[in-house]
N, C-alpha and C. Protein backbone atom coordinates (compact mmCIF):
# COMPACT_ATOMS: atom_id res chain seq x y z
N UNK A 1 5.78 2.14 -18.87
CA UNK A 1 5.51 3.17 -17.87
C UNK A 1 6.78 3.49 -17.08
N UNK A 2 6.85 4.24 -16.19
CA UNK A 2 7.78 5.20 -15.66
C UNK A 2 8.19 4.16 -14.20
N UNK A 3 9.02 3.82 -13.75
CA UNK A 3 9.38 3.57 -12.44
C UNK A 3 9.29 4.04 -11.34
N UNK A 4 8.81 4.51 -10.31
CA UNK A 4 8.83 5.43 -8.94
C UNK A 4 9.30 4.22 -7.73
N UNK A 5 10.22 4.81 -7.25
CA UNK A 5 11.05 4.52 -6.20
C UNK A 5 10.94 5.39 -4.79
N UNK A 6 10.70 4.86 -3.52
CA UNK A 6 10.77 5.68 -2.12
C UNK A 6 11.21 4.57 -1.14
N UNK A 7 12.55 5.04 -0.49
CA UNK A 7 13.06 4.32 0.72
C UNK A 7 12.96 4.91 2.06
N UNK A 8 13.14 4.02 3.05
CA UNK A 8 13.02 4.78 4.30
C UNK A 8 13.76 3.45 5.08
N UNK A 9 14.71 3.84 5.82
CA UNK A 9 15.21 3.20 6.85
C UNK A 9 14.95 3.24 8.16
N UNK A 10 14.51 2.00 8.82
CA UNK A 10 14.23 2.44 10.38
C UNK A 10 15.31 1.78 11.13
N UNK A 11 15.24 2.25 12.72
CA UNK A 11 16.46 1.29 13.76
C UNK A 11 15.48 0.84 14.72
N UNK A 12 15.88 -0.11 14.57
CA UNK A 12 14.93 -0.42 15.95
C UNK A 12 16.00 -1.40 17.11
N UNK A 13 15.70 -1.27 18.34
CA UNK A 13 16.51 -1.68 19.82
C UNK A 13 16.11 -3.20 19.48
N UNK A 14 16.08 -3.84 18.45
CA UNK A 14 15.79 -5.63 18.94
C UNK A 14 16.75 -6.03 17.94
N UNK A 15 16.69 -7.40 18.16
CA UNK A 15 18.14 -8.29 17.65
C UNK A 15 17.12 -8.70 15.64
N UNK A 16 18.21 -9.14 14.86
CA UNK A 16 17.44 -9.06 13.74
C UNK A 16 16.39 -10.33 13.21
N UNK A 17 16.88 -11.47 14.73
CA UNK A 17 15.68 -12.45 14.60
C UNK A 17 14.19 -11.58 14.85
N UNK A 18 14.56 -10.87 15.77
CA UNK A 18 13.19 -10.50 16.20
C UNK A 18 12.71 -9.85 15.20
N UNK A 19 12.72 -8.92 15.01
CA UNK A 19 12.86 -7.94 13.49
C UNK A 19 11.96 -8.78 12.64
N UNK A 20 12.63 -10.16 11.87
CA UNK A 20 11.83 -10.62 11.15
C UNK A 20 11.09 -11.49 11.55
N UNK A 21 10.83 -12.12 12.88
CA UNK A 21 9.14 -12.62 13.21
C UNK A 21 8.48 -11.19 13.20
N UNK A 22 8.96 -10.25 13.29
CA UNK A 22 7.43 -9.27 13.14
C UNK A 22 7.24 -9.19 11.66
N UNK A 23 8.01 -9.05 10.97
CA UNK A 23 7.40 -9.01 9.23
C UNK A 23 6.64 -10.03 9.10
N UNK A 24 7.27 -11.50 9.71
CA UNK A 24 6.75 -12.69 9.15
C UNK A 24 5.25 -12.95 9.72
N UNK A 25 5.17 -12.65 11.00
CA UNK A 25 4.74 -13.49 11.71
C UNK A 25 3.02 -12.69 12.07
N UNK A 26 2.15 -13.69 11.49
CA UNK A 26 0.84 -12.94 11.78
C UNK A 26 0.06 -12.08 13.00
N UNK A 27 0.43 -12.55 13.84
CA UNK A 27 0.27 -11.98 15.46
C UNK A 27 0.76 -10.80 15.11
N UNK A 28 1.79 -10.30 14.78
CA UNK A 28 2.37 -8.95 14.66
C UNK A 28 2.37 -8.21 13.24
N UNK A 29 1.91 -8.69 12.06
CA UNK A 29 1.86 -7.72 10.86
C UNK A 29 0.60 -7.55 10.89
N UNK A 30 -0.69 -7.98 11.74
CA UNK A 30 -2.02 -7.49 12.40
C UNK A 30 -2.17 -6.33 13.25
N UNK A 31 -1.07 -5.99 13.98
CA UNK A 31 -0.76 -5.04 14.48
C UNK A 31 -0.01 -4.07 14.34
N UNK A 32 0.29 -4.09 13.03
CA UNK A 32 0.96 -2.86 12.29
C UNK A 32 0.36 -2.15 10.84
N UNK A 33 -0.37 -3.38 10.44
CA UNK A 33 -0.47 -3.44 9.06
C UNK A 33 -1.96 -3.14 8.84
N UNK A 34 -2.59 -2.41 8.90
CA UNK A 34 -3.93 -1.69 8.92
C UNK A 34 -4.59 -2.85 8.95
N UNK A 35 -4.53 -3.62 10.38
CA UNK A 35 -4.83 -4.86 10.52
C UNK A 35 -5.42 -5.91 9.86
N UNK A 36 -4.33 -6.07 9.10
CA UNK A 36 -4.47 -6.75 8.20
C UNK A 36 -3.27 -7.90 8.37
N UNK A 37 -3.35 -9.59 8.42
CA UNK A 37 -2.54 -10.66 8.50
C UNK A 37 -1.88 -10.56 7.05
N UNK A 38 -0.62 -11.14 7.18
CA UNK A 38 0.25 -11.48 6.20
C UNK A 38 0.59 -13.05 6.12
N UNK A 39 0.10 -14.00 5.13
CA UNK A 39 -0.21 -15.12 4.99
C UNK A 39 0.60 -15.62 3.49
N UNK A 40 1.36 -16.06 4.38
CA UNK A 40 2.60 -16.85 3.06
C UNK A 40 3.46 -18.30 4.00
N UNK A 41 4.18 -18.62 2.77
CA UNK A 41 4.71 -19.72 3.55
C UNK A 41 6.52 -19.28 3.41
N UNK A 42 6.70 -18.41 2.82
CA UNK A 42 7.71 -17.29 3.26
C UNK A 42 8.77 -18.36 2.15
N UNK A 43 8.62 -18.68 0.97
CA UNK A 43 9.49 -19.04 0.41
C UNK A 43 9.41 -18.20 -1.08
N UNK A 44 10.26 -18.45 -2.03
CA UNK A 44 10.28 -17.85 -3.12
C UNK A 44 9.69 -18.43 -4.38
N UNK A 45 8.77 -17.37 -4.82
CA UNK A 45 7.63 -18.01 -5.56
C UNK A 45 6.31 -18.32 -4.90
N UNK A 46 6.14 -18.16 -3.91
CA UNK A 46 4.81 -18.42 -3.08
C UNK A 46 3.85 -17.82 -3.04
N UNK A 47 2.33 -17.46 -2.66
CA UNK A 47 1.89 -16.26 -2.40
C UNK A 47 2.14 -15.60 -1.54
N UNK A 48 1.62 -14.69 -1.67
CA UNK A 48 1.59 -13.64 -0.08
C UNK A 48 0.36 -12.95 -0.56
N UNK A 49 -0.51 -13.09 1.20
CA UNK A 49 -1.94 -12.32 1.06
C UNK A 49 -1.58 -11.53 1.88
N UNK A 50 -2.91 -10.28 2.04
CA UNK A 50 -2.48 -9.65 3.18
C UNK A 50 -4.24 -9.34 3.21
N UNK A 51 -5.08 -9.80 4.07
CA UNK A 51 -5.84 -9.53 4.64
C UNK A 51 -6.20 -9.54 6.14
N UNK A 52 -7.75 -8.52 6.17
CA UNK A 52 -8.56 -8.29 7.30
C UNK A 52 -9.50 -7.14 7.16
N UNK A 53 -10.14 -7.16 7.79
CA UNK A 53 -11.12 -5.53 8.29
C UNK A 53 -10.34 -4.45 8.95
N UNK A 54 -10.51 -3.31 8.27
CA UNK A 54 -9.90 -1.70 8.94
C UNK A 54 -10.59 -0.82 8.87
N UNK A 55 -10.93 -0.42 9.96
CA UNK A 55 -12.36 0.75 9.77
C UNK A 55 -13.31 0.24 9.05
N UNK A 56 -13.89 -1.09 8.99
CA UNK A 56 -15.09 -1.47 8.38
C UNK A 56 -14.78 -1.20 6.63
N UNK A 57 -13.57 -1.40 6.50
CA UNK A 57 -12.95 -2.23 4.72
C UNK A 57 -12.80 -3.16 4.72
N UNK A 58 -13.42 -4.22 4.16
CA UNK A 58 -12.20 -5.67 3.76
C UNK A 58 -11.18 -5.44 3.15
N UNK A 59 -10.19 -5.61 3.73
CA UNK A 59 -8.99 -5.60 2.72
C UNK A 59 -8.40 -7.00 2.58
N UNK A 60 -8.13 -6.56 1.35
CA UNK A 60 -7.32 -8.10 0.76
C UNK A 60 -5.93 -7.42 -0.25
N UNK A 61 -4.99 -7.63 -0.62
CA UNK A 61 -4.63 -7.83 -1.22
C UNK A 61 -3.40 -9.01 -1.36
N UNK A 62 -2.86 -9.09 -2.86
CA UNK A 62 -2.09 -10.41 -3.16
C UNK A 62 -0.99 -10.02 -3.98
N UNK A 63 0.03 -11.22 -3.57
CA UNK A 63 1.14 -10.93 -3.94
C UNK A 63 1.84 -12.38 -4.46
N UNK A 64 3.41 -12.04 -4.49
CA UNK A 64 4.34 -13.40 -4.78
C UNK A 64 5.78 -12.66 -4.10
N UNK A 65 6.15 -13.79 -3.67
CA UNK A 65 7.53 -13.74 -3.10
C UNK A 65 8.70 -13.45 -4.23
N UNK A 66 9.13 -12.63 -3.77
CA UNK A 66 10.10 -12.28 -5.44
C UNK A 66 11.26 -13.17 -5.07
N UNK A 67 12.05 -12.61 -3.77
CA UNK A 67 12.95 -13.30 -3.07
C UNK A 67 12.85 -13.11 -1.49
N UNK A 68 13.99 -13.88 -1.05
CA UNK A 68 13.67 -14.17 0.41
C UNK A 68 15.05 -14.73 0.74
N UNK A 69 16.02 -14.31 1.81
CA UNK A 69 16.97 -14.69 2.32
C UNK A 69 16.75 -14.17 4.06
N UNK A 70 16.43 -15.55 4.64
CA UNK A 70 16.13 -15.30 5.90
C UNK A 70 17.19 -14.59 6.71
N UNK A 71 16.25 -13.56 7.67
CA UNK A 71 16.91 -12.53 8.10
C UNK A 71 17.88 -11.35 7.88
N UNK A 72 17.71 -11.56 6.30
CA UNK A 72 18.58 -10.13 5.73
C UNK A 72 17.82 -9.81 4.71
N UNK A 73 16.90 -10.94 3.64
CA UNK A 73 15.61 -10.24 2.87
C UNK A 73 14.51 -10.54 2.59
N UNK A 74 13.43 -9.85 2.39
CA UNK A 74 12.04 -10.18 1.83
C UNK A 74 11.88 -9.18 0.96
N UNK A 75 11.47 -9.80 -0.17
CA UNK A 75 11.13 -8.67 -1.68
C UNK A 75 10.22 -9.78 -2.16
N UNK A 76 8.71 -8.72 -2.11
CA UNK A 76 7.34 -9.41 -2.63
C UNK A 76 6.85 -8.26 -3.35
N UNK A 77 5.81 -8.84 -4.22
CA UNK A 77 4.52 -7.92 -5.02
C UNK A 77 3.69 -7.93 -4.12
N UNK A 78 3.27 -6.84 -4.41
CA UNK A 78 1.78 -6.78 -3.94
C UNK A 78 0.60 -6.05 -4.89
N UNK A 79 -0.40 -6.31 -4.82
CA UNK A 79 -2.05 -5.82 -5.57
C UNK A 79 -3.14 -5.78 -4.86
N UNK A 80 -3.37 -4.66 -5.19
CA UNK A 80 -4.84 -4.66 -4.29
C UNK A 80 -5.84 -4.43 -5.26
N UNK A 81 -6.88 -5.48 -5.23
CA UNK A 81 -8.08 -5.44 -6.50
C UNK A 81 -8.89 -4.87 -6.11
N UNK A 82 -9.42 -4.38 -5.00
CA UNK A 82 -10.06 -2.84 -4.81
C UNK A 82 -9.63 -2.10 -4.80
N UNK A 83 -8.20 -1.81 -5.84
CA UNK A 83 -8.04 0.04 -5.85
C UNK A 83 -8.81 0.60 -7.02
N UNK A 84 -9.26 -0.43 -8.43
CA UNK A 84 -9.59 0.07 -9.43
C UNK A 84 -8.92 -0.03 -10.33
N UNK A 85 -7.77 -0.96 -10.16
CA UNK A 85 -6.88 -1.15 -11.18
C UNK A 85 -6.80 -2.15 -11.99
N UNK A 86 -6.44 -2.23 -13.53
CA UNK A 86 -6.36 -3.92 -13.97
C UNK A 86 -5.22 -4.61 -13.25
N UNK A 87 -5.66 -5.96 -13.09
CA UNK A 87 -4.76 -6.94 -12.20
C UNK A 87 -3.52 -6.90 -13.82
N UNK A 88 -2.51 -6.35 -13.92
CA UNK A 88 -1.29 -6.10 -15.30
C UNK A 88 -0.05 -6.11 -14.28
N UNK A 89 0.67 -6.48 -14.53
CA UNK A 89 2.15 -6.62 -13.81
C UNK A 89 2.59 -4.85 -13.75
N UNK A 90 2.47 -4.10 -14.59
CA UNK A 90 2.37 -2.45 -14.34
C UNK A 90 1.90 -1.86 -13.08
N UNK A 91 0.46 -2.37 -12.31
CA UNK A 91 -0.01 -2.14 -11.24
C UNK A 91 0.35 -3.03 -9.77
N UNK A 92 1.17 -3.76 -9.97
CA UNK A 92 2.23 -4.31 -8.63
C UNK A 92 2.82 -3.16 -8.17
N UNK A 93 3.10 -3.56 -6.88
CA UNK A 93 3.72 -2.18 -6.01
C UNK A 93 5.17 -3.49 -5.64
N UNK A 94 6.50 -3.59 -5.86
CA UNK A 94 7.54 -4.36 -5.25
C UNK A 94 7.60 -3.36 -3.43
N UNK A 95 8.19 -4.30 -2.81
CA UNK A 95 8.14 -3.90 -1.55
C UNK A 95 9.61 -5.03 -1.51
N UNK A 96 10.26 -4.31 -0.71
CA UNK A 96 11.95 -4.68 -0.45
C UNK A 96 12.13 -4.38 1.21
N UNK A 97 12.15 -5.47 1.51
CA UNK A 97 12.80 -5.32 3.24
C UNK A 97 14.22 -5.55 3.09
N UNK A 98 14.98 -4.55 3.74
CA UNK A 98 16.61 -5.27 3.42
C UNK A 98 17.15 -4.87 5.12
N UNK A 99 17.54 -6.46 5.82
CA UNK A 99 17.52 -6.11 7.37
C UNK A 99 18.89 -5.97 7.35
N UNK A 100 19.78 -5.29 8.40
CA UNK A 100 20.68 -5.46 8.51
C UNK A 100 20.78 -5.61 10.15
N UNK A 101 22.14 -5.68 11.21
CA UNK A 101 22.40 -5.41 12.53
C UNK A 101 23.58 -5.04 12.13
N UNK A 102 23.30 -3.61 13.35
CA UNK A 102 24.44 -2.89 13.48
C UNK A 102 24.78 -2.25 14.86
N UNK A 103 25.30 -2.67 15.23
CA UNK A 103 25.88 -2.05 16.81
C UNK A 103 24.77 -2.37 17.86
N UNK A 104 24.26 -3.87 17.60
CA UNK A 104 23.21 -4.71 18.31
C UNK A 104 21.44 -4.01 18.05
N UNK A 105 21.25 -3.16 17.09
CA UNK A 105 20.56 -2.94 16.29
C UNK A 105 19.86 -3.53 15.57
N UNK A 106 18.72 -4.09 15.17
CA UNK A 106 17.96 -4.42 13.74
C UNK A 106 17.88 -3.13 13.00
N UNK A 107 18.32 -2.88 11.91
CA UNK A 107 18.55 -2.25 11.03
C UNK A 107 17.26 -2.62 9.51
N UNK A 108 16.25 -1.75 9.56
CA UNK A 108 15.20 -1.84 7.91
C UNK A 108 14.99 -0.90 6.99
N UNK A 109 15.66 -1.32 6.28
CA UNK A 109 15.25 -0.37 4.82
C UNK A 109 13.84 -0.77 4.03
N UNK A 110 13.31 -0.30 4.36
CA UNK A 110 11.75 -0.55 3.32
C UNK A 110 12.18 0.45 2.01
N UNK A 111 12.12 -0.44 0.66
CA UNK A 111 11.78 0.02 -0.57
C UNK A 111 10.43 -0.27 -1.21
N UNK A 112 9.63 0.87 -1.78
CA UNK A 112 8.93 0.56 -2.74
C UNK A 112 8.80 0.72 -4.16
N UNK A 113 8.43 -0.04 -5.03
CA UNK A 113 8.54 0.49 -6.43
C UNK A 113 7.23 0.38 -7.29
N UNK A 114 7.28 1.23 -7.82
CA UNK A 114 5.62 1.38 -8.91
C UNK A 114 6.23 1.22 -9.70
N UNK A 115 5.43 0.18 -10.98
CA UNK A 115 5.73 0.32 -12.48
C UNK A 115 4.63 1.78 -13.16
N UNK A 116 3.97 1.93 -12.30
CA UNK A 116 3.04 2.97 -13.22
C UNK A 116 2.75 4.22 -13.61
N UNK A 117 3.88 5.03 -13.09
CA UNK A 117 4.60 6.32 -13.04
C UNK A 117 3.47 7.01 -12.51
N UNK A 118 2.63 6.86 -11.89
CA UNK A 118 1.68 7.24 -10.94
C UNK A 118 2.13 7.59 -9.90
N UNK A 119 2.32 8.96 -9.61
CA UNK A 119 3.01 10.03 -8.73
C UNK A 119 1.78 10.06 -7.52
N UNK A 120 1.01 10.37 -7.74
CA UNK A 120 -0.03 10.26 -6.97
C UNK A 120 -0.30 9.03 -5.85
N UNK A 121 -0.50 8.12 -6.95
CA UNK A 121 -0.43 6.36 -5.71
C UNK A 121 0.57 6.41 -4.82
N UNK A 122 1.83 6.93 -5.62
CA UNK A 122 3.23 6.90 -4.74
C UNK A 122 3.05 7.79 -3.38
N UNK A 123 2.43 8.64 -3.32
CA UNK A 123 2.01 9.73 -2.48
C UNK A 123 1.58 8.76 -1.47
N UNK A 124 0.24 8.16 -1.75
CA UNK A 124 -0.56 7.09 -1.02
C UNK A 124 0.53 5.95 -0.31
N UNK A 125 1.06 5.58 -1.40
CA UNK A 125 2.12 4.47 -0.72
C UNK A 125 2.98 5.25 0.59
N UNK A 126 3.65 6.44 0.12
CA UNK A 126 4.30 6.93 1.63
C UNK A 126 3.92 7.04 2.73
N UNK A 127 2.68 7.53 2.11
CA UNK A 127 1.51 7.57 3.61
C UNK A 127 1.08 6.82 4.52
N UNK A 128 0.80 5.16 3.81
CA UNK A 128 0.26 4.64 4.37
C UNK A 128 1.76 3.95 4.94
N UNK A 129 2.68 3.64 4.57
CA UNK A 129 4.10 3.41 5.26
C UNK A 129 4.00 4.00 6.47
N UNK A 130 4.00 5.36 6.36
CA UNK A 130 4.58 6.04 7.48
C UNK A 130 3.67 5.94 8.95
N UNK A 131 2.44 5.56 8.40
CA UNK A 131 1.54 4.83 9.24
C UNK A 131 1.94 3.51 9.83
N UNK A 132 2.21 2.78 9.06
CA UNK A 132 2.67 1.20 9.08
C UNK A 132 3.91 1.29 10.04
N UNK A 133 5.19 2.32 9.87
CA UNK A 133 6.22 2.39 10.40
C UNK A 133 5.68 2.61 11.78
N UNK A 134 4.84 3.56 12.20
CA UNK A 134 4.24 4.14 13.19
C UNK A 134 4.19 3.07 14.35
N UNK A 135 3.60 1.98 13.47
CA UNK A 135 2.41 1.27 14.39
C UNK A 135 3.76 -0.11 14.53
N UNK A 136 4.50 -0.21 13.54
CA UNK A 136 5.71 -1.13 13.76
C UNK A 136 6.53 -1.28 15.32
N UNK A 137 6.72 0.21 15.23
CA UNK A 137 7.80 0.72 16.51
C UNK A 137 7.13 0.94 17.64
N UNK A 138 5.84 0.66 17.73
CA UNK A 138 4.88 -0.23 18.96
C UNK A 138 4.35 -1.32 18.95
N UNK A 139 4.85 -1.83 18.28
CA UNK A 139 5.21 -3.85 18.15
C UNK A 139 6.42 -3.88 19.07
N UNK A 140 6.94 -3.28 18.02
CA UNK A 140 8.27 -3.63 18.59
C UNK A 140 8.54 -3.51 20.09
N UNK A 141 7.96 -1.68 20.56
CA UNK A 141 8.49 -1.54 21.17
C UNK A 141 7.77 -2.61 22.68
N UNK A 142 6.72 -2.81 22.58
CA UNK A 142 6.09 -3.90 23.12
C UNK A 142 6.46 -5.33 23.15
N UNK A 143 7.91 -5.69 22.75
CA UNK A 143 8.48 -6.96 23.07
C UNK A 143 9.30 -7.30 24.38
């Protein structure tokens, strides 16, 4: 299948420890993440879940730590077995945090990648980002 790729960089006013207790840290990817907890033990090879209730959905989905270099990366899979899809390495979505600091800045590039040349999902994936980003930069800005 076809590859689809979409990046988006954000800035945010906090230092880049802080930055990544909000990716990591459940208290705060509940409050960004269509409240939904992010449950890993943040090493490589591990799982990563991401559940909770949103608007009366269970959501669940599951993942694995691809890699992880504290405070500059997190690159995990993710699946969600209620979209309708076979659980096939084709239907993983990769998700790439790449932090940087710059001029006392936390600096995030969010990448995503589809194996399934599904233009459409990709649509979905931006969307619900740009939501996610939304609700990030009132985490944040709430520190």
């Amino acid at each position: 299948m076809k590859k689809l790729s979409t990046e988006v960089q954000v800035e945010f006013a906090i230092n880049v420890k802080s930055l990544w207790d909000v990716l990591t840290q459940t208290r705060f990817t509940q409050a960004y993440m269509f409240n939904c907890s992010a449950e890993s033990d943040w090493v490589k090879g591990s799982v990563i879940t991401w559940q909770g209730n949103y608007q009366g959905y269970q959501a669940f989905q599951k993942g694995e730590i691809l890699a992880i270099k504290p405070y500059e990366l997190i690159k995990y899979s993710t699946f969600d077995p209620n979209f309708g899809l076979s659980d096939i390495a084709d239907n993983y979505i990769h998700v790439t945090y790449l932090i940087e600091e710059r001029e006392g800045k936390a600096i995030l590039t969010i990448i995503n990648d589809t194996f399934d040349g599904n233009e459409e999902r990709m649509k979905h994936v931006i969307q619900g980002w740009q939501i996610v980003i939304e609700q990030m930069e009132k985490v944040v800005n709430d520190l």
